[in-house]
PDB file of N, CA and C in Angstrom:
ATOM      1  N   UNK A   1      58.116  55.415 111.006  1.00  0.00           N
ATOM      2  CA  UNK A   1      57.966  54.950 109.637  1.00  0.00           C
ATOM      3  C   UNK A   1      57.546  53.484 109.678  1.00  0.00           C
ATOM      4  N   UNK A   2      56.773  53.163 108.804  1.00  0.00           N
ATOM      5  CA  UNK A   2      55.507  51.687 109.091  1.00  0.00           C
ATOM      6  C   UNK A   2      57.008  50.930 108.281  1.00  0.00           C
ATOM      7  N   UNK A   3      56.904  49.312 108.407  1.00  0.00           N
ATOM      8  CA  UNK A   3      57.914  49.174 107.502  1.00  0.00           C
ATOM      9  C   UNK A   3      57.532  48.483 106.050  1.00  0.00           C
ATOM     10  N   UNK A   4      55.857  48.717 105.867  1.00  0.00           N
ATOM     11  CA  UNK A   4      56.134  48.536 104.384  1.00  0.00           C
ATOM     12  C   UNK A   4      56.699  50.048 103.663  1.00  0.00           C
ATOM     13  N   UNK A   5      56.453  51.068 104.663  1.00  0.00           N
ATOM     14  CA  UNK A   5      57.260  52.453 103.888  1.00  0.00           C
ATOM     15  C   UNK A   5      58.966  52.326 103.766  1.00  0.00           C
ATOM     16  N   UNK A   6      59.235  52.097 104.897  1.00  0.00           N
ATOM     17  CA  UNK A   6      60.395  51.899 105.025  1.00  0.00           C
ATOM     18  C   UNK A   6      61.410  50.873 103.693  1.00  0.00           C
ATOM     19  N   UNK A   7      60.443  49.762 103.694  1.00  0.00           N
ATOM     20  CA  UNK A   7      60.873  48.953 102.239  1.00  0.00           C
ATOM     21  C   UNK A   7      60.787  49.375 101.112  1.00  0.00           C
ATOM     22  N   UNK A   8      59.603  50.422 101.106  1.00  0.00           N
ATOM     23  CA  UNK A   8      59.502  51.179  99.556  1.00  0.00           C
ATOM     24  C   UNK A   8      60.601  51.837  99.666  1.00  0.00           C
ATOM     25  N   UNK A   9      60.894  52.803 100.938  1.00  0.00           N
ATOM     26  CA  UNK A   9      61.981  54.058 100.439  1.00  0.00           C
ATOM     27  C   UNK A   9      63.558  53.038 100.021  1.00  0.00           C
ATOM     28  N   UNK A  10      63.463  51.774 100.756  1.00  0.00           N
ATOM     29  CA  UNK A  10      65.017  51.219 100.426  1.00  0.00           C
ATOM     30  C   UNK A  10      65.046  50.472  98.985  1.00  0.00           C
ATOM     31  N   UNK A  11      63.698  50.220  97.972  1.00  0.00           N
ATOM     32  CA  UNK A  11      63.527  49.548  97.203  1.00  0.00           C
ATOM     33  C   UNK A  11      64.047  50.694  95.958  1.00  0.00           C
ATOM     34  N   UNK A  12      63.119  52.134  96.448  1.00  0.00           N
ATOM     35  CA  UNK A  12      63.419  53.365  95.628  1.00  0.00           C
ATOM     36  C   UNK A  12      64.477  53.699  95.305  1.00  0.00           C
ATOM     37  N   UNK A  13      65.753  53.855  96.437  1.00  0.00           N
ATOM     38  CA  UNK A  13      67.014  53.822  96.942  1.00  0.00           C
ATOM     39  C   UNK A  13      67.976  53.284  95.761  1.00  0.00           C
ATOM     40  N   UNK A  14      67.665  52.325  95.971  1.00  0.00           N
ATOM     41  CA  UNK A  14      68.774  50.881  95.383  1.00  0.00           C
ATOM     42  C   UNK A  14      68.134  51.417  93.983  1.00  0.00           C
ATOM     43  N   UNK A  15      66.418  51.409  93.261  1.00  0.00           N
ATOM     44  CA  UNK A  15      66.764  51.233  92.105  1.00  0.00           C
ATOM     45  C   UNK A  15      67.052  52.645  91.250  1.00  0.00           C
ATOM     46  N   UNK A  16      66.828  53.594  91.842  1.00  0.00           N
ATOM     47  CA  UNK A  16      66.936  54.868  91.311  1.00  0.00           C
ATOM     48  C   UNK A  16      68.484  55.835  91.371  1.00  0.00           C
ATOM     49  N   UNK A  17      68.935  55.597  93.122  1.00  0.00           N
ATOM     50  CA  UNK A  17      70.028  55.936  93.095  1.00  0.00           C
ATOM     51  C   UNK A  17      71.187  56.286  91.866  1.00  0.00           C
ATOM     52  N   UNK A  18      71.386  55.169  91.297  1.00  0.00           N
ATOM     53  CA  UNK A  18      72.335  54.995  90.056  1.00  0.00           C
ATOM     54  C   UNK A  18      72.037  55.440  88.764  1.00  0.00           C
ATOM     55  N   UNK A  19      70.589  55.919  88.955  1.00  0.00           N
ATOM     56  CA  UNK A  19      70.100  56.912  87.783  1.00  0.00           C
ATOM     57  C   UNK A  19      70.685  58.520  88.014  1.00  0.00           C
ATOM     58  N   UNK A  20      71.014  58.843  89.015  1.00  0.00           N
ATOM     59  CA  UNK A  20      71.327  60.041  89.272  1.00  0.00           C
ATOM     60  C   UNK A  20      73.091  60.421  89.037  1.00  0.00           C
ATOM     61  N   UNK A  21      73.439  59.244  89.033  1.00  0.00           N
ATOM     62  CA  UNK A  21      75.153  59.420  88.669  1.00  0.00           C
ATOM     63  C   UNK A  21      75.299  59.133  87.169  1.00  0.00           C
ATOM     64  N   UNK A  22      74.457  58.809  86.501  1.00  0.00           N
ATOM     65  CA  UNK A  22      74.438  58.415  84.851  1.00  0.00           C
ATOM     66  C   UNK A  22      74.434  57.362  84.520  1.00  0.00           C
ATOM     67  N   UNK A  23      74.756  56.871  83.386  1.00  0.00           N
ATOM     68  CA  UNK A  23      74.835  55.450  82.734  1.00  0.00           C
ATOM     69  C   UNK A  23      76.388  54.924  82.921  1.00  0.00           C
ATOM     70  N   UNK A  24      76.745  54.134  82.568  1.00  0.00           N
ATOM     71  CA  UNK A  24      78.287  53.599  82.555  1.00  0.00           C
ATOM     72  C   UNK A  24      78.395  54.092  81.360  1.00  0.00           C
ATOM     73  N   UNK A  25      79.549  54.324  81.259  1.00  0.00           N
ATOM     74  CA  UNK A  25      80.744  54.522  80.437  1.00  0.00           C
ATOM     75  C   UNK A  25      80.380  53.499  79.465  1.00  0.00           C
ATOM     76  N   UNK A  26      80.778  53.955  77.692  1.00  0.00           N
ATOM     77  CA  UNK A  26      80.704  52.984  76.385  1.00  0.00           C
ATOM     78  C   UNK A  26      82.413  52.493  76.324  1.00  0.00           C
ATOM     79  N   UNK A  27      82.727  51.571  76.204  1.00  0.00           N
ATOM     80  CA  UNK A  27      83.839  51.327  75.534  1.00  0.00           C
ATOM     81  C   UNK A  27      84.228  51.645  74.139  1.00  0.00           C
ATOM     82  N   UNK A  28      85.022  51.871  73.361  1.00  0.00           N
ATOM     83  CA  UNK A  28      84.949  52.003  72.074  1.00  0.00           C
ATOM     84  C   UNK A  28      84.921  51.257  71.517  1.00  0.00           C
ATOM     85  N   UNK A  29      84.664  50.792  69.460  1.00  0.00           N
ATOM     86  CA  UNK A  29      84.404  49.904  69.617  1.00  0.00           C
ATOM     87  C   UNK A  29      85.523  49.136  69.034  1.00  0.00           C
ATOM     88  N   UNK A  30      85.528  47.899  68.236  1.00  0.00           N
ATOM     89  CA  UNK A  30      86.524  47.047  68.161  1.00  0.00           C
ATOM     90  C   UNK A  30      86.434  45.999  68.188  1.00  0.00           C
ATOM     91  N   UNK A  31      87.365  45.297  67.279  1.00  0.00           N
ATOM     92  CA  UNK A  31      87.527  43.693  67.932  1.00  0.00           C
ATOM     93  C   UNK A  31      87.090  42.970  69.006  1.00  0.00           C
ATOM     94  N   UNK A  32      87.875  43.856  70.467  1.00  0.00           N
ATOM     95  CA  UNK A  32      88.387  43.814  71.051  1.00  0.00           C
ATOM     96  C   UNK A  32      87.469  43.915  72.261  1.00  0.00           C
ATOM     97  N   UNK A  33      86.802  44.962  71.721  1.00  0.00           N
ATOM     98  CA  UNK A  33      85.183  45.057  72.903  1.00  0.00           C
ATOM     99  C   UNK A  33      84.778  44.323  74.035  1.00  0.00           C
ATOM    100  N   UNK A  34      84.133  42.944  73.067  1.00  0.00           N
ATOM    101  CA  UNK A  34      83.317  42.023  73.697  1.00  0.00           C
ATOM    102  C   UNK A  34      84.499  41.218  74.854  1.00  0.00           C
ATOM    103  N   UNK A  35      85.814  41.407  74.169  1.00  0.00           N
ATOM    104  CA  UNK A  35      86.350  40.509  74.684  1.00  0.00           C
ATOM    105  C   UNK A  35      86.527  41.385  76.025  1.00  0.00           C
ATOM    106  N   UNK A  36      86.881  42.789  76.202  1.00  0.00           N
ATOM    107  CA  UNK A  36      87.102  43.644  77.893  1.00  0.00           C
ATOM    108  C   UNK A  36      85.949  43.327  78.271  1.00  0.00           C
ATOM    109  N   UNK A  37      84.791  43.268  77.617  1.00  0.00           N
ATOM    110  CA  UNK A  37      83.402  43.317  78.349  1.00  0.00           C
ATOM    111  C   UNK A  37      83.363  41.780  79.088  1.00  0.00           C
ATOM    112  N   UNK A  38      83.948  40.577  78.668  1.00  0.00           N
ATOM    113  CA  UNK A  38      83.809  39.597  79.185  1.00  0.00           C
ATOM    114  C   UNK A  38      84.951  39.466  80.632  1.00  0.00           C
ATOM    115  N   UNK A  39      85.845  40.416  80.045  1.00  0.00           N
ATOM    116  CA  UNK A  39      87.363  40.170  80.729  1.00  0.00           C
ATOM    117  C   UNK A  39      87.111  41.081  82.000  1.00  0.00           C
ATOM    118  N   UNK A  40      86.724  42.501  81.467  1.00  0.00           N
ATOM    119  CA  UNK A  40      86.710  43.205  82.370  1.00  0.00           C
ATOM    120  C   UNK A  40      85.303  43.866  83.648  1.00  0.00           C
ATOM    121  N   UNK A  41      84.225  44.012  82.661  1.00  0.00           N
ATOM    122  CA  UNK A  41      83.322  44.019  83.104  1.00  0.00           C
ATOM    123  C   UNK A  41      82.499  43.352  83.926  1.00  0.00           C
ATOM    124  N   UNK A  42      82.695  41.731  84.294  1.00  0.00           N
ATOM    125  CA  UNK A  42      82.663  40.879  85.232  1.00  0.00           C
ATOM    126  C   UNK A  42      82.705  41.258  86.534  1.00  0.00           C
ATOM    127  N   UNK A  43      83.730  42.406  86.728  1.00  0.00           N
ATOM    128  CA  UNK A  43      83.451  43.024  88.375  1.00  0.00           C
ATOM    129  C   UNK A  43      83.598  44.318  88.141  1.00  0.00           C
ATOM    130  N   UNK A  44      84.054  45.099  87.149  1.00  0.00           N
ATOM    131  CA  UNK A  44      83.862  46.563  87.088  1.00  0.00           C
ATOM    132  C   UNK A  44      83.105  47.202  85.953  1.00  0.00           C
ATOM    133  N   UNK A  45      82.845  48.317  86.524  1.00  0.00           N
ATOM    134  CA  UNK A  45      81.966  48.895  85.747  1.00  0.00           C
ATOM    135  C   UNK A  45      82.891  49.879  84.556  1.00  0.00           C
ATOM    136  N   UNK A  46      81.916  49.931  83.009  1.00  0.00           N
ATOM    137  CA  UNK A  46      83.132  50.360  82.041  1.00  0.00           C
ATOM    138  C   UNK A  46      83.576  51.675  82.384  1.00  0.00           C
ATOM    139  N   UNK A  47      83.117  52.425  83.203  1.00  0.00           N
ATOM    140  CA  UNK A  47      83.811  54.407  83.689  1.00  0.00           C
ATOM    141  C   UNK A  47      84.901  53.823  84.487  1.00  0.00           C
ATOM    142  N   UNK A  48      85.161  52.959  84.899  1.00  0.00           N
ATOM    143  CA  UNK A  48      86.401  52.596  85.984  1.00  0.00           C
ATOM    144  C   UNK A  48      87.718  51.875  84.592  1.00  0.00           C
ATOM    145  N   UNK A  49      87.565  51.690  83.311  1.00  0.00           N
ATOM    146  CA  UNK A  49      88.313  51.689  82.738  1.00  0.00           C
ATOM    147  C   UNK A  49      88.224  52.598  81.767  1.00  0.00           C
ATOM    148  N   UNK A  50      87.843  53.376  81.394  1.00  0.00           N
ATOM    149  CA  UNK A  50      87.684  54.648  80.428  1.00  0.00           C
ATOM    150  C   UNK A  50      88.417  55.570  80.906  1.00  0.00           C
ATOM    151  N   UNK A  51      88.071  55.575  82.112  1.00  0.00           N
ATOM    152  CA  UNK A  51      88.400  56.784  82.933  1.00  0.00           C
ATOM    153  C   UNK A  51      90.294  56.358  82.890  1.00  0.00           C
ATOM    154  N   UNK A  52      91.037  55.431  82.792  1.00  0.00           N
ATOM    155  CA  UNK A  52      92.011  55.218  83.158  1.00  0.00           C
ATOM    156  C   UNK A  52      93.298  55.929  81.757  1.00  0.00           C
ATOM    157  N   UNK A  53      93.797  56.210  82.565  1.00  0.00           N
ATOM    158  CA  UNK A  53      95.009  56.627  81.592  1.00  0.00           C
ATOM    159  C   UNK A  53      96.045  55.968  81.750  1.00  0.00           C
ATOM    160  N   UNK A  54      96.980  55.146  81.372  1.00  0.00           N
ATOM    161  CA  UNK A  54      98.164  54.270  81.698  1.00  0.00           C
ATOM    162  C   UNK A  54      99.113  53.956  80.207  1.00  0.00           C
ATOM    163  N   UNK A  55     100.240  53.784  80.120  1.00  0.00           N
ATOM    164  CA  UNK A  55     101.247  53.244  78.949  1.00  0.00           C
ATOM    165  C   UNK A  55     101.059  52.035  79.123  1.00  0.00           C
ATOM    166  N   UNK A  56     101.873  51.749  77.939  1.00  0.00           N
ATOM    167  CA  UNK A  56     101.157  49.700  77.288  1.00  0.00           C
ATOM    168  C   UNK A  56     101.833  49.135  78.720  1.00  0.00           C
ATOM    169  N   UNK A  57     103.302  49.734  79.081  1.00  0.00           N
ATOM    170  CA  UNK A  57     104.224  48.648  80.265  1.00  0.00           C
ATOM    171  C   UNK A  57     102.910  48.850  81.583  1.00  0.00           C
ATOM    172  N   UNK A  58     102.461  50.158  81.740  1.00  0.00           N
ATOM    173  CA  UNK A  58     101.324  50.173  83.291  1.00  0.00           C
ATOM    174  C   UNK A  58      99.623  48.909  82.924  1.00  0.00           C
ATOM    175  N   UNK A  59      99.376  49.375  81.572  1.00  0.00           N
ATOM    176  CA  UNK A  59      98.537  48.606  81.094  1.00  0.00           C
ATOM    177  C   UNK A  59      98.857  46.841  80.865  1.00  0.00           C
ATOM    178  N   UNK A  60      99.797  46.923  80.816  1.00  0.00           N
ATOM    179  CA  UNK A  60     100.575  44.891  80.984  1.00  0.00           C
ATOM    180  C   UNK A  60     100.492  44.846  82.322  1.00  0.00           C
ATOM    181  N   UNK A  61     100.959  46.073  83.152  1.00  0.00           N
ATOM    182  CA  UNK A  61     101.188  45.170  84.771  1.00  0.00           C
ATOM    183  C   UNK A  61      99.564  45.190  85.492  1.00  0.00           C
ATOM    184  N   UNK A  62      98.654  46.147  84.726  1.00  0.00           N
ATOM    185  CA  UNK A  62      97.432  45.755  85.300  1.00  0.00           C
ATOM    186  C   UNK A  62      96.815  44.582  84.624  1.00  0.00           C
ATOM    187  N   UNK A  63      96.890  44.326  83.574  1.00  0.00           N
ATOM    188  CA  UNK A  63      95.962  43.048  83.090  1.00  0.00           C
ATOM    189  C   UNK A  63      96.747  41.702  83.741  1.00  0.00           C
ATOM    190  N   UNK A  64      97.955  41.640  83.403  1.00  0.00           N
ATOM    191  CA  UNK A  64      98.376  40.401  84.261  1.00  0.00           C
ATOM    192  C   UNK A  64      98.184  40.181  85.884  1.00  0.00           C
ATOM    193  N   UNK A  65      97.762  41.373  86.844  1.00  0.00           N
ATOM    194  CA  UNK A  65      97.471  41.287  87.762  1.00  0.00           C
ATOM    195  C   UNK A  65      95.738  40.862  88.015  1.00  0.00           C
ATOM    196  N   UNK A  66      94.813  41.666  86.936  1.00  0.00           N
ATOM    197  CA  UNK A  66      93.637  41.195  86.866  1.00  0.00           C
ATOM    198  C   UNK A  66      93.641  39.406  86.332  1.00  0.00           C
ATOM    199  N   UNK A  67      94.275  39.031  85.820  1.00  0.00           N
ATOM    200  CA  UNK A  67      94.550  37.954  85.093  1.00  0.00           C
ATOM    201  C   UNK A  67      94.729  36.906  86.331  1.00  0.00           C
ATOM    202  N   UNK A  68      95.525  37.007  86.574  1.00  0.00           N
ATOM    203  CA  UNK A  68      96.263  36.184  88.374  1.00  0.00           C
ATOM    204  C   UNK A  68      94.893  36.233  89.304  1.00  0.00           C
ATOM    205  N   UNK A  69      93.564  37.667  89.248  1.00  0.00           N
ATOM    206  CA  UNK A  69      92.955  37.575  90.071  1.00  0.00           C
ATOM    207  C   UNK A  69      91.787  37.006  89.839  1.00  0.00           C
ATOM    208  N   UNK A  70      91.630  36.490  88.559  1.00  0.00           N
ATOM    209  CA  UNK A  70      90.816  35.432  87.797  1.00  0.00           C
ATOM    210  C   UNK A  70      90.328  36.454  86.556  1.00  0.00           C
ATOM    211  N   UNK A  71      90.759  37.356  85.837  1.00  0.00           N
ATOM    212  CA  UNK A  71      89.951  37.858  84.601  1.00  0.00           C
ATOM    213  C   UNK A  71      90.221  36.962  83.616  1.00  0.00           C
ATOM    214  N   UNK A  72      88.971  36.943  83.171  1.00  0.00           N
ATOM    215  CA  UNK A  72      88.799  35.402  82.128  1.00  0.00           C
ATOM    216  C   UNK A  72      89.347  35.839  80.867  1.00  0.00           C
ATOM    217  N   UNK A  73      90.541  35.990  80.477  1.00  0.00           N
ATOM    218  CA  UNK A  73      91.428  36.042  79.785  1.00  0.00           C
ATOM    219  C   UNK A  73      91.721  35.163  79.015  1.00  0.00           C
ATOM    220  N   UNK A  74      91.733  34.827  77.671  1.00  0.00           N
ATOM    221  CA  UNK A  74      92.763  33.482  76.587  1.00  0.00           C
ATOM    222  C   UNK A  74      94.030  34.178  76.793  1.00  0.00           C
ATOM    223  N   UNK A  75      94.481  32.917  77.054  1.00  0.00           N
ATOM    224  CA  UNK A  75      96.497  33.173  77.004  1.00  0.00           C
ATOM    225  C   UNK A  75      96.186  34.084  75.152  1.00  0.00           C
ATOM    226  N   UNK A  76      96.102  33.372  73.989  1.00  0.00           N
ATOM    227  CA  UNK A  76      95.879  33.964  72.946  1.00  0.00           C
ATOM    228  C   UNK A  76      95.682  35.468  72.928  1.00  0.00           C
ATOM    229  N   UNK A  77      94.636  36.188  73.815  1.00  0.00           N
ATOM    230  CA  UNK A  77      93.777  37.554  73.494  1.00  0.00           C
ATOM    231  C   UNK A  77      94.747  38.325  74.747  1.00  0.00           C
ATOM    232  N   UNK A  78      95.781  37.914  75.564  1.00  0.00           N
ATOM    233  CA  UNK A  78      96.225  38.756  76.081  1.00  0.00           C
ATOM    234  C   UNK A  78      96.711  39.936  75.640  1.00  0.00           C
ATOM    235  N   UNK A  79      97.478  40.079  74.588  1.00  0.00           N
ATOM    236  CA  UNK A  79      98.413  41.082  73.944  1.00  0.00           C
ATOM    237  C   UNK A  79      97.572  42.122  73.373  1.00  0.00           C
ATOM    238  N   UNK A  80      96.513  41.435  72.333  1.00  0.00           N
ATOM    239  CA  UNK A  80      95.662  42.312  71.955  1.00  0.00           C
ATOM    240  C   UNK A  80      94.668  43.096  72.924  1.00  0.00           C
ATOM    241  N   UNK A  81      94.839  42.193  73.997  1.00  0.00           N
ATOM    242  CA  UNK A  81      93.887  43.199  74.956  1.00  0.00           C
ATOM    243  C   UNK A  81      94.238  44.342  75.574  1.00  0.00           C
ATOM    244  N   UNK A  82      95.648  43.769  75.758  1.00  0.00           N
ATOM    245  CA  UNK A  82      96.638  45.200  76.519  1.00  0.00           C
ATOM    246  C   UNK A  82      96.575  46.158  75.157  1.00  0.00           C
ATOM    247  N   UNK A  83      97.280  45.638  73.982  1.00  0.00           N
ATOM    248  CA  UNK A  83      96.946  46.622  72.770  1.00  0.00           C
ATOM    249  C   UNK A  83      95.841  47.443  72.793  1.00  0.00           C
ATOM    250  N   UNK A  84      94.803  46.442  72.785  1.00  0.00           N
ATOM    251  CA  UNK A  84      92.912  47.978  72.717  1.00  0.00           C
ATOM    252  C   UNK A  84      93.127  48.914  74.043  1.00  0.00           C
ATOM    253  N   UNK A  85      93.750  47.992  74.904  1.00  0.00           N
ATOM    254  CA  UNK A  85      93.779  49.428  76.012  1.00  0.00           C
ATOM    255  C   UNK A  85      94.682  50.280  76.078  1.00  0.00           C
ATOM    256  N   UNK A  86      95.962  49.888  75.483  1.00  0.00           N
ATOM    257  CA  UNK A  86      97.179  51.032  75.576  1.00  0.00           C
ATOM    258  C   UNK A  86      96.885  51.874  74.286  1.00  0.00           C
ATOM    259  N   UNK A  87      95.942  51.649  73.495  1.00  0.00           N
ATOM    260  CA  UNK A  87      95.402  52.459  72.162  1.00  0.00           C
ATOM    261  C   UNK A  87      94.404  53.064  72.547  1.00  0.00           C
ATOM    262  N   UNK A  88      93.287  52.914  73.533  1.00  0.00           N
ATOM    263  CA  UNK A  88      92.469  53.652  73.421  1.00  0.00           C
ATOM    264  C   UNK A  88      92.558  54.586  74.633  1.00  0.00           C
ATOM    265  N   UNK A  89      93.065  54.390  76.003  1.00  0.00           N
ATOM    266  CA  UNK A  89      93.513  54.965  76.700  1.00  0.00           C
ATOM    267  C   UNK A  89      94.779  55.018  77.450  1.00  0.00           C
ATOM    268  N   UNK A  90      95.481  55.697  76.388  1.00  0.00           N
ATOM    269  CA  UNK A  90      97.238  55.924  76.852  1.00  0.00           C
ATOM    270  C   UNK A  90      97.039  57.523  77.616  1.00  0.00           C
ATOM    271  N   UNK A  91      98.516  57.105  78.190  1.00  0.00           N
ATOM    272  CA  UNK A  91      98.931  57.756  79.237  1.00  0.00           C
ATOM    273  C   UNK A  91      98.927  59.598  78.960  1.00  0.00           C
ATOM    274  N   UNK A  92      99.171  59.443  77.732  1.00  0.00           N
ATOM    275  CA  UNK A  92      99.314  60.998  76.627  1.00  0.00           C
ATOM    276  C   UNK A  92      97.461  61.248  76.767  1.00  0.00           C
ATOM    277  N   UNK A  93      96.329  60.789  76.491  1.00  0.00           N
ATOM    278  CA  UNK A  93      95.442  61.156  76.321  1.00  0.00           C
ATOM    279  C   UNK A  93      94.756  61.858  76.847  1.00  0.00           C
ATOM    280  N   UNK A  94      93.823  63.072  76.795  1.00  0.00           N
ATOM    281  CA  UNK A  94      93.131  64.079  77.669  1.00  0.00           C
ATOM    282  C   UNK A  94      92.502  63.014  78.820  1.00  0.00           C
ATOM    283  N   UNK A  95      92.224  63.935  80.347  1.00  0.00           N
ATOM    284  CA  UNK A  95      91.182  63.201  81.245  1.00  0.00           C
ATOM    285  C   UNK A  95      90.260  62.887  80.614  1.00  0.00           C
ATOM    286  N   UNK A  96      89.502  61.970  81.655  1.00  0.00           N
ATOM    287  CA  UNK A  96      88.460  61.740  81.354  1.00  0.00           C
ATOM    288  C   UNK A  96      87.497  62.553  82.000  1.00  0.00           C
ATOM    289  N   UNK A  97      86.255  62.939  81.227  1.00  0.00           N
ATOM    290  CA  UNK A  97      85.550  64.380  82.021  1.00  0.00           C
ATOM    291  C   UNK A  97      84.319  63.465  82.704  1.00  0.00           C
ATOM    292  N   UNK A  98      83.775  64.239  83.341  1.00  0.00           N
ATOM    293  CA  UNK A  98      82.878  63.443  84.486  1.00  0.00           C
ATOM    294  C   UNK A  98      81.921  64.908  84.856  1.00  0.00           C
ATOM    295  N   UNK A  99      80.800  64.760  85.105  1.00  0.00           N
ATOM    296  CA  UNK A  99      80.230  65.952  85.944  1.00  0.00           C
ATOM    297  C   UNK A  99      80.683  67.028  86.443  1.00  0.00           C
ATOM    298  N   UNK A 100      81.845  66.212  87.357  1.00  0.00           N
ATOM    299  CA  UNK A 100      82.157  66.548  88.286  1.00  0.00           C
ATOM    300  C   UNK A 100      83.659  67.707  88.074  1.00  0.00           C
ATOM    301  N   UNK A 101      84.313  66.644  86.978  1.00  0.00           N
ATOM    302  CA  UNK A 101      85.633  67.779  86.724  1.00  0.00           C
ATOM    303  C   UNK A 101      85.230  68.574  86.134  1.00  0.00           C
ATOM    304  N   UNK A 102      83.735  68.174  84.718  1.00  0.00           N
ATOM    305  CA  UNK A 102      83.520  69.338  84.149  1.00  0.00           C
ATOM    306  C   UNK A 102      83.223  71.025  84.859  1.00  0.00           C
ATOM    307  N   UNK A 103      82.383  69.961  86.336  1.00  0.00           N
ATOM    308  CA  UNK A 103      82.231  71.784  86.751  1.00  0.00           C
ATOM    309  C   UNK A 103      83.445  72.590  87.520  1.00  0.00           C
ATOM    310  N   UNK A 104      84.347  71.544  87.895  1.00  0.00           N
ATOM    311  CA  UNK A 104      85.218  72.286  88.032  1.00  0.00           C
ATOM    312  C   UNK A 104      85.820  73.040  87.469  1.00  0.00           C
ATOM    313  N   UNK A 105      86.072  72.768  86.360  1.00  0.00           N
ATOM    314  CA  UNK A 105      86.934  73.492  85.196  1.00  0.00           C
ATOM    315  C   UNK A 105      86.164  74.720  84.519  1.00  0.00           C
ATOM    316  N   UNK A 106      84.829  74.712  84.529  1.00  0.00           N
ATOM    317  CA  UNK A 106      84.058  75.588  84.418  1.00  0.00           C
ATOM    318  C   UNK A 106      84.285  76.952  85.493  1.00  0.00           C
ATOM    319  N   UNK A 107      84.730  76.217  87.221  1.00  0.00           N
ATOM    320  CA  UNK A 107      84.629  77.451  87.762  1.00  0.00           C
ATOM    321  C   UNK A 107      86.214  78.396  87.886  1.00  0.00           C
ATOM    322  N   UNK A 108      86.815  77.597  86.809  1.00  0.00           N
ATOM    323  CA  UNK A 108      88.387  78.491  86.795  1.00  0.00           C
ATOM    324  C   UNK A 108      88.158  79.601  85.953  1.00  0.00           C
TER     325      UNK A 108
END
C-alpha cells in the first residue's frame, strides 16, 4: 500500500468511523442544558450521560467527584445540576436503548 493510500484509508477511518455508531445523544431540554453541556460535555460525550441511570444521593457523589476533577461548575448551579440529572435520569427510569440492546430484546 503506497502511503498516500495508506493516509487516505486513515483519513477515511477517523472521519467516517463515528458515522456508523450514530450521532450523540440530545440532552433534554431546560434551564439546565447549556449549563451540563458546558459542565459535562467538555470530556464526554452526551450518550455517556443519558445513558446513565442513578438517584439524586449517586447523582451528588458523581458531580462532586467530576467537580474535584475540574468540571466547570458555579458553586451556585451545583444543586440544580444534580436536580436536571436526578429528574431526567433517575434510577426508576427505563434503560437506555441503543442498537445494540434494541436487537437484543428483539431476539427474546
Amino acid at each position: 500500500m503506497s502511503r498516500h493510500s495508506l493516509w487516505l484509508a486513515t483519513f477515511l477511518y477517523v472521519t467516517f468511523i463515528p458515522l456508523l455508531y450514530g450521532q450523540s445523544a440530545v440532552l433534554p431540554p431546560g434551564p439546565l442544558q447549556s449549563k451540563v453541556k458546558t459542565a459535562c460535555l467538555e470530556c464526554h460525550d452526551a450518550t455517556i450521560i443519558v445513558q446513565q441511570r442513578l438517584g439524586k444521593a449517586a447523582w451528588t457523589k458523581e458531580v462532586d467527584k467530576m467537580i474535584k476533577w475540574g468540571a466547570l461548575v458555579e458553586p451556585g448551579d451545583r444543586d440544580a445540576l444534580i436536580e436536571y440529572l436526578s429528574t431526567n435520569f433517575p434510577a426508576d427510569k427505563e434503560p437506555y436503548k441503543t442498537s445494540r440492546t434494541m436487537a437484543k430484546s428483539d431476539k427474546k
